[in-house]
Protein backbone atom coordinates (compact mmCIF):
# COMPACT_ATOMS: atom_id res chain seq x y z
CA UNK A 1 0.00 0.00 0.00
CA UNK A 2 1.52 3.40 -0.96
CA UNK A 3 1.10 6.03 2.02
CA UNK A 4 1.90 9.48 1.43
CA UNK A 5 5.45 10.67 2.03
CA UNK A 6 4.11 14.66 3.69
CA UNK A 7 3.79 13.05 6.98
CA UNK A 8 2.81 15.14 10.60
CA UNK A 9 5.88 16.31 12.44
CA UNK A 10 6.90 17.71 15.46
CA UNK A 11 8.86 20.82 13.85
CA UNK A 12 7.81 23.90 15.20
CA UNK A 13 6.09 25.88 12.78
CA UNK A 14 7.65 29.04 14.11
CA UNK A 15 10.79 27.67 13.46
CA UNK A 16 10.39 27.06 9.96
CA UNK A 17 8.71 30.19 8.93
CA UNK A 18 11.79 31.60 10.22
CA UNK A 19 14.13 30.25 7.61
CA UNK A 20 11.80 31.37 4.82
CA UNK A 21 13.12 34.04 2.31
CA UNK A 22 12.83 36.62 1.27
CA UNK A 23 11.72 39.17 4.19
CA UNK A 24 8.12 39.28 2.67
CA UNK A 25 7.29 36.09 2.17
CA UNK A 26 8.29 35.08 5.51
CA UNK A 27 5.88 38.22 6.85
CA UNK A 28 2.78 36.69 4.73
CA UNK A 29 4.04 33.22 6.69
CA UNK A 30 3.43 34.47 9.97
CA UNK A 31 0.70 36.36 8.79
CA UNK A 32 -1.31 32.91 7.52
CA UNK A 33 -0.07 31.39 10.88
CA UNK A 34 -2.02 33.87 12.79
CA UNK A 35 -5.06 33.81 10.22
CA UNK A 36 -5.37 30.28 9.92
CA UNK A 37 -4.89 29.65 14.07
CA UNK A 38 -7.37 32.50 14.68
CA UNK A 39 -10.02 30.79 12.42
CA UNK A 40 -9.81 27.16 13.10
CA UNK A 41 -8.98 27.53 16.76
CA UNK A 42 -5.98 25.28 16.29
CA UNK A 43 -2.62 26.00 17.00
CA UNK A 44 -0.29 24.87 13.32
CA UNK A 45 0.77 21.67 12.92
CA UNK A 46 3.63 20.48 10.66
CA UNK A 47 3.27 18.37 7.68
CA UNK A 48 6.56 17.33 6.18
CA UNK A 49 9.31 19.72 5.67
CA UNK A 50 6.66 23.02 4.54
CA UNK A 51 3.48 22.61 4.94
CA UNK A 52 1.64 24.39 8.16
CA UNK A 53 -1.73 22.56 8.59
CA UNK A 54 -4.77 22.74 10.45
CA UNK A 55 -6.87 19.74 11.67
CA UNK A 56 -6.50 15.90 10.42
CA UNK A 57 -8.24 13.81 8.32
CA UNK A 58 -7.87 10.18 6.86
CA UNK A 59 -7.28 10.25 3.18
CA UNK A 60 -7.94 7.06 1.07
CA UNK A 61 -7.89 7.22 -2.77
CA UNK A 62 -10.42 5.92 -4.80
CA UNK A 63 -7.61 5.77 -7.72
CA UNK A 64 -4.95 3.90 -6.28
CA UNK A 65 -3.92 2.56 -2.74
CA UNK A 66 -2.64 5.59 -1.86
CA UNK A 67 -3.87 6.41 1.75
CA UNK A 68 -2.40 8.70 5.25
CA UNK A 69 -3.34 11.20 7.26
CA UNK A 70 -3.69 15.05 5.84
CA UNK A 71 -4.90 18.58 7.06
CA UNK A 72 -8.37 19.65 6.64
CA UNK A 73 -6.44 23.52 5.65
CA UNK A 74 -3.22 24.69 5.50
CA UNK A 75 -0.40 26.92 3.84
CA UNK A 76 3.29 26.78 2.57
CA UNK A 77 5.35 29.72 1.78
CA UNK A 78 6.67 28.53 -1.43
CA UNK A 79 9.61 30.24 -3.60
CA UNK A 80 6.90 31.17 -6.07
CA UNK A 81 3.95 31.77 -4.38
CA UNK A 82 1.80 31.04 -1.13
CA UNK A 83 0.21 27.94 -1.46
CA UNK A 84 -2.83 27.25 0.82
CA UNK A 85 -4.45 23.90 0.81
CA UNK A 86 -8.33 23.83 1.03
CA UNK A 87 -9.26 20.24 0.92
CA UNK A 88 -12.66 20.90 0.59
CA UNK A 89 -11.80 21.87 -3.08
CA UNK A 90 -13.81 25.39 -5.03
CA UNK A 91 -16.34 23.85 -6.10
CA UNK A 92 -19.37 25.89 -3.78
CA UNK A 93 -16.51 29.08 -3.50
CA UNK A 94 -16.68 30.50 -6.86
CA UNK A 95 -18.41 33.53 -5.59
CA UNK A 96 -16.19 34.22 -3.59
CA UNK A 97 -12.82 33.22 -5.67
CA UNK A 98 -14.61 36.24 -7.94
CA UNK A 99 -14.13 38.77 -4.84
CA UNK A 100 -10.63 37.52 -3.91
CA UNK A 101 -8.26 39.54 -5.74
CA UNK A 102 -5.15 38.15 -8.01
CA UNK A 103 -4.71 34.29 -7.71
CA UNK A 104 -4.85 30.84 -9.34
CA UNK A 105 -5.98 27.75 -8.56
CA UNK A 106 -5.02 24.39 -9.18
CA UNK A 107 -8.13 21.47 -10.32
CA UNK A 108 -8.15 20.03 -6.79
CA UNK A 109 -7.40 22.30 -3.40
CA UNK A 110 -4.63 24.07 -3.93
CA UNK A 111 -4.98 28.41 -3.83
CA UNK A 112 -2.05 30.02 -5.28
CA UNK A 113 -1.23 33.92 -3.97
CA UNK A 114 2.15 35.56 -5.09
CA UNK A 115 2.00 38.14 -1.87
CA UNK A 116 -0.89 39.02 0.20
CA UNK A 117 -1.16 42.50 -0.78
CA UNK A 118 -2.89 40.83 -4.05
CA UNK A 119 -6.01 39.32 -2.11
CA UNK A 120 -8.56 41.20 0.05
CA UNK A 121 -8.12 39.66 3.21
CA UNK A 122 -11.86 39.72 4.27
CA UNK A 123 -12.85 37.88 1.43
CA UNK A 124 -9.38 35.83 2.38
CA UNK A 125 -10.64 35.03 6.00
CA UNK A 126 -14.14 33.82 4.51
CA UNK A 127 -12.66 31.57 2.39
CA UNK A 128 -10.33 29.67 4.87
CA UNK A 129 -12.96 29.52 7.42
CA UNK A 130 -15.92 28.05 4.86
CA UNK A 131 -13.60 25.38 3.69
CA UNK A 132 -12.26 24.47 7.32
CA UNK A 133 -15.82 23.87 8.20
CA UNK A 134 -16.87 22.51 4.86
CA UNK A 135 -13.85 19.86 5.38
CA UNK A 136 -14.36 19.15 8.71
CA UNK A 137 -18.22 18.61 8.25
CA UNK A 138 -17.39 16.24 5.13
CA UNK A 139 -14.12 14.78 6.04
CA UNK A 140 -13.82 14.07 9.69
């Protein structure tokens, strides 16, 4: 059975927002850490070497044997952009996608946001919170 390699850890997510560069995309790090913490009530978790999640779920593909553990949200600072990871997909947050601001996003959960001064963060905030519930509602 394959089992996915991004794995729960027990880095510090401090720690590792700390070695991100440059100077502004660790700031939009710590920035998501607070968001994300203040909307699911959770303190961040971390998921392999740079991912920051938020909850836990039990993920079993219908496609292969592929199965682990994931967060229901969550965020990495990537080199190109800030990657969050709403695993309850886009499919009822097109509306509000529309009222976001500048990103992309992939077919399946992941947002894509060069800096955070793109997005409107109230529109941001909604969007995190309605898939945290969504995924906890449909996942857990």
């Amino acid at each position: 059975m394959a089992e996915l390699k991004t794995k729960l850890t027990d880095q510090d997510p401090k720690e590792f927002l700390e070695t991100i560069e440059p100077e502004s995309k660790k700031k939009d790090g710590f920035e998501l850490l607070k968001l994300f913490e203040k909307i699911t009530g959770e303190k961040g978790k971390m998921w392999g070497t740079s991912i920051v999640g938020y909850g836990m779920y039990h993920y079993k593909s219908e496609r292969s044997t592929q199965e682990g553990d994931w967060p229901l949200v969550g965020f990495s600072p990537r080199k190109q952009n800030l990657t969050l990871y709403l695993m309850s997909g886009f499919e009822g947050h097109k509306d509000v996608l529309s009222k976001l601001g500048k990103h992309k996003t992939s077919s399946g959960s992941c947002l894509y946001i060069s800096k955070l001064t793109d997005v409107d963060m109230d529109v941001l905030k909604k969007l995190i919170e309605s898939a945290y519930l969504e995924a906890k509602r449909k996942l857990t």
